[in-house]
PDB file of N, CA and C in Angstrom:
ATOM      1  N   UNK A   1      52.306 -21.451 -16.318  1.00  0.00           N
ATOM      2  CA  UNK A   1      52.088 -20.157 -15.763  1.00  0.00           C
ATOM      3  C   UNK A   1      52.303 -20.196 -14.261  1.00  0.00           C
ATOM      4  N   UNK A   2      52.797 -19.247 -13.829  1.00  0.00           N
ATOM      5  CA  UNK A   2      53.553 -19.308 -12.384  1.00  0.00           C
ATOM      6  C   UNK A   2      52.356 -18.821 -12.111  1.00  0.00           C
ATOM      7  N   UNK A   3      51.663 -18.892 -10.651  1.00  0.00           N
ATOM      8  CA  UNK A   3      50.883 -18.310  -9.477  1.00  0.00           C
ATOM      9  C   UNK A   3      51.641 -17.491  -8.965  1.00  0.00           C
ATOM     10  N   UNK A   4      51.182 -16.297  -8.403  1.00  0.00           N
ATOM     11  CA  UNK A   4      51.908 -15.779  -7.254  1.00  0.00           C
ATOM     12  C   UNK A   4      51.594 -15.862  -6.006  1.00  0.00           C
ATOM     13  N   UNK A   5      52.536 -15.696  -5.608  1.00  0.00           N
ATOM     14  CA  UNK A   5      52.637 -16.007  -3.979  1.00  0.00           C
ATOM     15  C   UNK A   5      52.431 -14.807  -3.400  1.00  0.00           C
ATOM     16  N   UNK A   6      51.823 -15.198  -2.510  1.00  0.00           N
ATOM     17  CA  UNK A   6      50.665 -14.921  -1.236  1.00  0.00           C
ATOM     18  C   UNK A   6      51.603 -14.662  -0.017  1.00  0.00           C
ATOM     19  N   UNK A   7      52.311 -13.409   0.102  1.00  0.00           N
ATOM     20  CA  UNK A   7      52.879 -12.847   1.177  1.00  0.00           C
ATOM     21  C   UNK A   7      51.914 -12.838   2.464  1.00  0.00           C
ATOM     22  N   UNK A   8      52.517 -13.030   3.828  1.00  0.00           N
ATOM     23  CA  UNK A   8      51.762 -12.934   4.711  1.00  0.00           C
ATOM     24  C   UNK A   8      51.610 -11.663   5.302  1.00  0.00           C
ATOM     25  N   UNK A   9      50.432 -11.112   5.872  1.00  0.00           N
ATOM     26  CA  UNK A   9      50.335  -9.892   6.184  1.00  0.00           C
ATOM     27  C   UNK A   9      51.303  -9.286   7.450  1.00  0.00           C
ATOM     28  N   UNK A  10      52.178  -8.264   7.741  1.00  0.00           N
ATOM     29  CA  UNK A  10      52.687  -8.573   8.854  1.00  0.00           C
ATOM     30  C   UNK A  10      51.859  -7.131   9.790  1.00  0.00           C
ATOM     31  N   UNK A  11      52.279  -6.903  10.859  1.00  0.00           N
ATOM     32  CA  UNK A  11      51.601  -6.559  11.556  1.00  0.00           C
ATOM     33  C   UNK A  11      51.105  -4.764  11.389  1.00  0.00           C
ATOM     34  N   UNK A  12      52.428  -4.166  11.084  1.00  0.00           N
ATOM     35  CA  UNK A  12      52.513  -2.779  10.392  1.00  0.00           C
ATOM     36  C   UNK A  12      51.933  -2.551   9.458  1.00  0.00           C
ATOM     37  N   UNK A  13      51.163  -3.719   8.311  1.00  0.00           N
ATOM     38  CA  UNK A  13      50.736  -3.532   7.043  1.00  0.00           C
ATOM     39  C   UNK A  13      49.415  -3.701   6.951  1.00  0.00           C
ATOM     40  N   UNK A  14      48.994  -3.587   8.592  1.00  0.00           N
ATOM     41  CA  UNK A  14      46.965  -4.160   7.921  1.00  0.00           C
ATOM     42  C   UNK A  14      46.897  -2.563   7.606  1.00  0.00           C
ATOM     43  N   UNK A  15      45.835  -2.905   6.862  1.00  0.00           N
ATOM     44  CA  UNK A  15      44.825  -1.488   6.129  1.00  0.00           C
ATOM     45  C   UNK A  15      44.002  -0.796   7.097  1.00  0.00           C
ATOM     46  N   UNK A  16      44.294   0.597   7.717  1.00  0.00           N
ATOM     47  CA  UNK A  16      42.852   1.194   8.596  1.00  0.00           C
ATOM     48  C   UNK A  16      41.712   1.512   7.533  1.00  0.00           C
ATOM     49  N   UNK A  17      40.517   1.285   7.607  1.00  0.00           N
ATOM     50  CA  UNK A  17      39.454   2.241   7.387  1.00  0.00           C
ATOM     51  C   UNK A  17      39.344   3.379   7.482  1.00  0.00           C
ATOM     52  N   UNK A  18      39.426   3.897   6.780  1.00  0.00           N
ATOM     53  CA  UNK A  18      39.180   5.401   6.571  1.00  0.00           C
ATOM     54  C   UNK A  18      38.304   5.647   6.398  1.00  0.00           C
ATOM     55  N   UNK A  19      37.423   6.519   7.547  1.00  0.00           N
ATOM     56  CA  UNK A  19      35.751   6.954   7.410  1.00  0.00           C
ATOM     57  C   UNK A  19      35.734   7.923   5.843  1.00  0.00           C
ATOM     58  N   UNK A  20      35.131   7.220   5.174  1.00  0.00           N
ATOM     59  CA  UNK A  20      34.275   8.223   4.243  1.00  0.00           C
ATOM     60  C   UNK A  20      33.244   9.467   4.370  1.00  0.00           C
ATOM     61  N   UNK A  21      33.899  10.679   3.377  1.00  0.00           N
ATOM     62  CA  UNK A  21      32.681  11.271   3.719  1.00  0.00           C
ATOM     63  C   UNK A  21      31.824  11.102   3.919  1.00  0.00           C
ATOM     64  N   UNK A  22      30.940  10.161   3.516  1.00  0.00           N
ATOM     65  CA  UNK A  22      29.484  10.643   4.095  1.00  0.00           C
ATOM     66  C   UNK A  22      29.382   9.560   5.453  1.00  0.00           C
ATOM     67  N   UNK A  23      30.584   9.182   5.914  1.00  0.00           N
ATOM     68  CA  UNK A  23      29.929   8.368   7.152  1.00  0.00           C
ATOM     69  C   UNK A  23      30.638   9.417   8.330  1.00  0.00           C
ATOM     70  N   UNK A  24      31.025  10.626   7.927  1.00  0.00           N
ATOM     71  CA  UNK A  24      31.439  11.543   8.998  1.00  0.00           C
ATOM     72  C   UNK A  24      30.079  12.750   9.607  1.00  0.00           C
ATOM     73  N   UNK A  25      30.314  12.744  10.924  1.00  0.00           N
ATOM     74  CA  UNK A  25      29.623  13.833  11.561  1.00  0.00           C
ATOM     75  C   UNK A  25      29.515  14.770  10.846  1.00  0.00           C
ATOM     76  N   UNK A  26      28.261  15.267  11.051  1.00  0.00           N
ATOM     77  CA  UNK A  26      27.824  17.061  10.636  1.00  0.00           C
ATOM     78  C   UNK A  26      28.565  17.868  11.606  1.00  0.00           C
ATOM     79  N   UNK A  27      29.198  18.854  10.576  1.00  0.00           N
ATOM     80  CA  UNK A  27      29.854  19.983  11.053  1.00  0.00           C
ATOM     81  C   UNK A  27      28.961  20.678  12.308  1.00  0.00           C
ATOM     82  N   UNK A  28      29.406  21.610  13.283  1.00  0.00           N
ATOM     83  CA  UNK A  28      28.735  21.704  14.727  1.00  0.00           C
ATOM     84  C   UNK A  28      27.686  22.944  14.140  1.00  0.00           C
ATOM     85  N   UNK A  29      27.762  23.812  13.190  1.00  0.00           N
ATOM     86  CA  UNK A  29      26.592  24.888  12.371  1.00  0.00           C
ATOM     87  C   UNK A  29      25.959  23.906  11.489  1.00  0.00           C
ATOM     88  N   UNK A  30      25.804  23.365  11.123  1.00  0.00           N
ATOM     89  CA  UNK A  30      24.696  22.662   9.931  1.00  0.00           C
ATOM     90  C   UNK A  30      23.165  21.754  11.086  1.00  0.00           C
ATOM     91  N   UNK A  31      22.857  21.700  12.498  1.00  0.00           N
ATOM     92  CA  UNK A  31      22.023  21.614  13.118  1.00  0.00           C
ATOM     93  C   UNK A  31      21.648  22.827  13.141  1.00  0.00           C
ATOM     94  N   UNK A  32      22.184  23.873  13.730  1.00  0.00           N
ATOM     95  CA  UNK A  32      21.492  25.154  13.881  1.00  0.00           C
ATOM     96  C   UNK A  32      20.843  25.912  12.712  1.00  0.00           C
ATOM     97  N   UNK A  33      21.743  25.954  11.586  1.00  0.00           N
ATOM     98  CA  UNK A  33      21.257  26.294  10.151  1.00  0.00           C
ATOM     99  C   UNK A  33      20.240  25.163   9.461  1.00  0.00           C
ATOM    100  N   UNK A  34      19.610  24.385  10.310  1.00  0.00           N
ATOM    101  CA  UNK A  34      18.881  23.648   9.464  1.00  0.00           C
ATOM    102  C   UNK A  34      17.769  23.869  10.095  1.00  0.00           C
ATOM    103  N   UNK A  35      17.479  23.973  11.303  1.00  0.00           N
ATOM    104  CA  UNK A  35      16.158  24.402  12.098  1.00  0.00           C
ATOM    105  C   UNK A  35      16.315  25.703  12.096  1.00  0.00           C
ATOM    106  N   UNK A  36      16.899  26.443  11.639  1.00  0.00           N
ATOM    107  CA  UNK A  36      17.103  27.615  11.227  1.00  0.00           C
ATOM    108  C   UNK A  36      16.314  28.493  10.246  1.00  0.00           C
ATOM    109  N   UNK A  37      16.130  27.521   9.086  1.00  0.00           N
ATOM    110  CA  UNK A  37      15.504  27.612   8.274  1.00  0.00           C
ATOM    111  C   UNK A  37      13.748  27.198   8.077  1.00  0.00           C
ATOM    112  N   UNK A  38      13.699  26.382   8.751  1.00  0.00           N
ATOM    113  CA  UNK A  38      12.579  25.723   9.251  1.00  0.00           C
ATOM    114  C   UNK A  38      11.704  26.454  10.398  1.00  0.00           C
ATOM    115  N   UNK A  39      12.303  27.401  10.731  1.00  0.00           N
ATOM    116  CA  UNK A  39      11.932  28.423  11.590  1.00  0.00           C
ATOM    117  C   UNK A  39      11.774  29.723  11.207  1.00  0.00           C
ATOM    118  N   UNK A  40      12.729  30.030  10.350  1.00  0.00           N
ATOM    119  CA  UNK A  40      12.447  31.154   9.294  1.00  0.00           C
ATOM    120  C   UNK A  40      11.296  30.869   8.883  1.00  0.00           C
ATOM    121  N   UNK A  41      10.480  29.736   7.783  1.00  0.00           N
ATOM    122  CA  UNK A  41       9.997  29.415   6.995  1.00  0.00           C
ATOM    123  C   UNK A  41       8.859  29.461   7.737  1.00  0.00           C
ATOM    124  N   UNK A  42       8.373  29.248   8.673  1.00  0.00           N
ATOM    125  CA  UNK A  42       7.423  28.841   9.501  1.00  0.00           C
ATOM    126  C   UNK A  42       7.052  30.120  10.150  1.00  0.00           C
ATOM    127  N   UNK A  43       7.891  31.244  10.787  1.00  0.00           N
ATOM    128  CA  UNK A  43       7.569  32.496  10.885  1.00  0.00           C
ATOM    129  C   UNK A  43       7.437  33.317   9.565  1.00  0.00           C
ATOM    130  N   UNK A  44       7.934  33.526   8.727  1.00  0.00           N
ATOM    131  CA  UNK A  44       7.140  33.947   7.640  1.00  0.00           C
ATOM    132  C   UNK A  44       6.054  33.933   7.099  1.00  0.00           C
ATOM    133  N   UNK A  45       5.756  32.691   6.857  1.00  0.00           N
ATOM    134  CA  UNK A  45       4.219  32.228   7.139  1.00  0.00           C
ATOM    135  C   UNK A  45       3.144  33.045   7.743  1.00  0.00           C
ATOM    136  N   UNK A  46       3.219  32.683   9.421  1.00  0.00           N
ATOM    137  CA  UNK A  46       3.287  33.299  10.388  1.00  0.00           C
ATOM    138  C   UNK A  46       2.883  34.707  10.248  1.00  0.00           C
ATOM    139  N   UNK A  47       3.496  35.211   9.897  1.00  0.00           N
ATOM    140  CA  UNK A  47       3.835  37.073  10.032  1.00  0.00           C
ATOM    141  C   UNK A  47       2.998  37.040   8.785  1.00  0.00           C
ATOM    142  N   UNK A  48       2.875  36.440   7.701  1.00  0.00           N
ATOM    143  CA  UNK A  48       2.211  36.904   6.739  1.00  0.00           C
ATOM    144  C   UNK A  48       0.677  36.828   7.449  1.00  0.00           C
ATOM    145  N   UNK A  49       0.189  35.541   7.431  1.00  0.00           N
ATOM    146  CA  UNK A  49      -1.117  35.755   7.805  1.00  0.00           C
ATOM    147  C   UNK A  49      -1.218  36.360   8.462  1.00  0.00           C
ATOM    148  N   UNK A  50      -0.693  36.729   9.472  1.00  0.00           N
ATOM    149  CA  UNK A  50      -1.319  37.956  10.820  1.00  0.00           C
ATOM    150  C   UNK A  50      -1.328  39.175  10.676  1.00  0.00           C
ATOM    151  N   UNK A  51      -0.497  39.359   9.380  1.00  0.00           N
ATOM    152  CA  UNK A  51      -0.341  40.967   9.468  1.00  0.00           C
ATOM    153  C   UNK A  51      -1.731  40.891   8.094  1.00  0.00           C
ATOM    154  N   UNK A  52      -2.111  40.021   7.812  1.00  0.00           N
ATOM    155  CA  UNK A  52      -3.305  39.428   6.397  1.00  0.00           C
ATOM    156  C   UNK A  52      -2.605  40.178   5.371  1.00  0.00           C
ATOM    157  N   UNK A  53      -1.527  39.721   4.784  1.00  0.00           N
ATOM    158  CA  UNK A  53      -0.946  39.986   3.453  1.00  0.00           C
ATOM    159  C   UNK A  53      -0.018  41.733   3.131  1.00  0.00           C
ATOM    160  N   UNK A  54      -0.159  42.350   4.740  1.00  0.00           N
ATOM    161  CA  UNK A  54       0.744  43.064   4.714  1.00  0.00           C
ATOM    162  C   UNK A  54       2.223  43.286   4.555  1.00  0.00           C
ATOM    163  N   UNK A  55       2.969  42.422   5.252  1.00  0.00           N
ATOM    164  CA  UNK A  55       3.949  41.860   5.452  1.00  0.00           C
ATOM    165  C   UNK A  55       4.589  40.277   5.181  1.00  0.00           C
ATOM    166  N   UNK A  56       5.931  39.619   5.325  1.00  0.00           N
ATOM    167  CA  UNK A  56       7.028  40.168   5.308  1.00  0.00           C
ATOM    168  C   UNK A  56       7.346  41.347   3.833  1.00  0.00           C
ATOM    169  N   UNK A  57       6.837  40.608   2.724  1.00  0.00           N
ATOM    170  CA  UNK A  57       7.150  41.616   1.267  1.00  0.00           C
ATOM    171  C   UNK A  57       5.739  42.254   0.818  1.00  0.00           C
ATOM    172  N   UNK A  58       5.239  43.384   1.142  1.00  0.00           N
ATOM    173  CA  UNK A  58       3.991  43.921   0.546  1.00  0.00           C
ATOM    174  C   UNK A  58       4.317  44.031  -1.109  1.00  0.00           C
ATOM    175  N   UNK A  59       3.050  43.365  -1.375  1.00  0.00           N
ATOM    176  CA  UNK A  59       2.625  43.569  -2.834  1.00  0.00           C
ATOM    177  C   UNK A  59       2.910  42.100  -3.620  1.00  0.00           C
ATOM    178  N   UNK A  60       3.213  41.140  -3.379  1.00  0.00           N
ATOM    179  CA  UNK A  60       3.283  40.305  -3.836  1.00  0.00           C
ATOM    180  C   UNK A  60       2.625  38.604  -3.211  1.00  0.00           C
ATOM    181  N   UNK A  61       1.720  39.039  -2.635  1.00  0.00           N
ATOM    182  CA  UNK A  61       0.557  38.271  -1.831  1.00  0.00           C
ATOM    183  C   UNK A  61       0.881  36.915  -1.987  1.00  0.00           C
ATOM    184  N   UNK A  62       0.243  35.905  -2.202  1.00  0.00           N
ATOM    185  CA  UNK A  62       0.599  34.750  -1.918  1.00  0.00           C
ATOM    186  C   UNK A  62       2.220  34.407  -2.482  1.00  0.00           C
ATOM    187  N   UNK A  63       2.715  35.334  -2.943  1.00  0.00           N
ATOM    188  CA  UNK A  63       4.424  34.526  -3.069  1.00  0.00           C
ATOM    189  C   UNK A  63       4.978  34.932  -1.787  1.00  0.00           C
ATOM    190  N   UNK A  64       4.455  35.576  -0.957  1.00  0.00           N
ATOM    191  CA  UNK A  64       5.111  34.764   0.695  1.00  0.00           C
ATOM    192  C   UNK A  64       4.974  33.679   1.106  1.00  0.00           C
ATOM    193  N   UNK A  65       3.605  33.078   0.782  1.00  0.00           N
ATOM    194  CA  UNK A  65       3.658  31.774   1.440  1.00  0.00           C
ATOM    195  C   UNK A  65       4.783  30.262   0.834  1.00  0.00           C
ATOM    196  N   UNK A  66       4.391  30.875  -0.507  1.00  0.00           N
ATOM    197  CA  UNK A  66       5.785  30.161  -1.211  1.00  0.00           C
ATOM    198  C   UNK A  66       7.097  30.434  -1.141  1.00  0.00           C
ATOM    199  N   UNK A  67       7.438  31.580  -0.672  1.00  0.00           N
ATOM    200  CA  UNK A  67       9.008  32.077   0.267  1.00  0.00           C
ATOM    201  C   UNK A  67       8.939  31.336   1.356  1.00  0.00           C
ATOM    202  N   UNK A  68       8.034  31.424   1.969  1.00  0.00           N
ATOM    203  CA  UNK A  68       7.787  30.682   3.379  1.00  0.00           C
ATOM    204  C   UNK A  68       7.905  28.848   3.705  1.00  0.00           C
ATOM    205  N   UNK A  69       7.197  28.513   2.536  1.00  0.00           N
ATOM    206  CA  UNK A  69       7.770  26.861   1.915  1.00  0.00           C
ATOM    207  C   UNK A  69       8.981  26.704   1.769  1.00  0.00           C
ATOM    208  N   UNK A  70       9.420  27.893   1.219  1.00  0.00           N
ATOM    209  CA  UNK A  70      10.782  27.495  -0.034  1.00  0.00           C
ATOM    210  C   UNK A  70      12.074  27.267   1.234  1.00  0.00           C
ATOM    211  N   UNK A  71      11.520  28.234   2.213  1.00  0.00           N
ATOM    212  CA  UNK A  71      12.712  28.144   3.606  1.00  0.00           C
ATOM    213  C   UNK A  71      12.533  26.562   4.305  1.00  0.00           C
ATOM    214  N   UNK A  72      11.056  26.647   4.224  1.00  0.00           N
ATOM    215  CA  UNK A  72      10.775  25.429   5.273  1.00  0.00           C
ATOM    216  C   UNK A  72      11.462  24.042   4.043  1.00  0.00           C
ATOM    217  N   UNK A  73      11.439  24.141   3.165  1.00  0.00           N
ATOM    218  CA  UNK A  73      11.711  22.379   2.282  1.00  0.00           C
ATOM    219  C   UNK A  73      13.106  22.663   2.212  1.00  0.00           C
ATOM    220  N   UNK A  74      14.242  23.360   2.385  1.00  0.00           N
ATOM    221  CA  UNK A  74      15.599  24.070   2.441  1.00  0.00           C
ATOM    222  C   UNK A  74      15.842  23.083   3.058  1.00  0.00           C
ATOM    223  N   UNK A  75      14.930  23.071   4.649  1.00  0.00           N
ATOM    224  CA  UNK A  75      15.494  22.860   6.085  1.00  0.00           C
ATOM    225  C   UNK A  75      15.407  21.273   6.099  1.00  0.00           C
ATOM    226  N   UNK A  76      13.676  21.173   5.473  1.00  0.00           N
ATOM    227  CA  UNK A  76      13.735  19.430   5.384  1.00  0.00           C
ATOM    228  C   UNK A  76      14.046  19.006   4.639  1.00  0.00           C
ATOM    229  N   UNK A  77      14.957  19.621   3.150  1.00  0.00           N
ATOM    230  CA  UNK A  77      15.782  18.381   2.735  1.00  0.00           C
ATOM    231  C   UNK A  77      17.422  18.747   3.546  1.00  0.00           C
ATOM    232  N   UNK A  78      17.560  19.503   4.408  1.00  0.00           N
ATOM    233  CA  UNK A  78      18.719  19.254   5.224  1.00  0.00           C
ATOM    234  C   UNK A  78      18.919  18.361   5.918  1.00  0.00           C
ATOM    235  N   UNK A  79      17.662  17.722   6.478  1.00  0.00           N
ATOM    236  CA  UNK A  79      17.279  16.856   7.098  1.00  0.00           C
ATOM    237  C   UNK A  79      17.516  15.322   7.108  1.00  0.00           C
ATOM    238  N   UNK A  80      17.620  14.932   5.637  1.00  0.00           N
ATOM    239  CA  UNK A  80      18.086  13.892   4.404  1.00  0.00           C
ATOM    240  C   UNK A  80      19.600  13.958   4.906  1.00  0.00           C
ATOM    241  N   UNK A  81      20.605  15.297   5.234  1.00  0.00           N
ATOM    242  CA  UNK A  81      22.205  14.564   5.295  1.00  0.00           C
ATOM    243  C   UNK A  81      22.320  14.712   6.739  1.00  0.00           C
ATOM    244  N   UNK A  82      21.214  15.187   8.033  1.00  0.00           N
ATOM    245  CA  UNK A  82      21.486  14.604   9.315  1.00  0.00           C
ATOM    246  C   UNK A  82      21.992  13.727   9.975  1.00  0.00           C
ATOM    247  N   UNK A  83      23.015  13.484  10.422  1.00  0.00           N
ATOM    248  CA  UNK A  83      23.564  12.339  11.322  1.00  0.00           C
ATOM    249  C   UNK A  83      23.739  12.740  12.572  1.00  0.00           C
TER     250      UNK A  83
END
């Protein structure tokens, strides 16, 4: 059985690395839209208790505060693809 032979690399033929997605920068909107949300979430909150269950959605009482989560955990699992 023949071996094959082992060409030498010449200089035009090394391989670049090519960054992979996930080792590339966040797009320049995905910081702002992520504290974005986390700020939403956190003023909702916010506005609910102060106005005491008037506001942001009247009539559906504590499912603001869980609108108000649901923005804020949006933001911190955005947080997870930060670079």
């Amino acid at each position: 059985m023949a071996r094959p032979t082992k060409t030498p690399a010449t200089k035009g033929s090394e391989s670049r690395e090519t960054p992979s997605r996930e080792n590339l920068p966040n797009p320049v909107w995905f910081k702002p839209i992520m504290f974005g949300f986390m700020l939403l979430g956190l003023a909702w909150i916010i506005v609910f208790y102060l106005s005491k269950g008037a506001f942001p959605v009247p009539g559906i009482d504590v499912g603001n505060i869980a609108i108000g989560f649901g923005f804020l955990i949006i933001g911190f699992f955005m947080t997870t693809r930060w670079r």
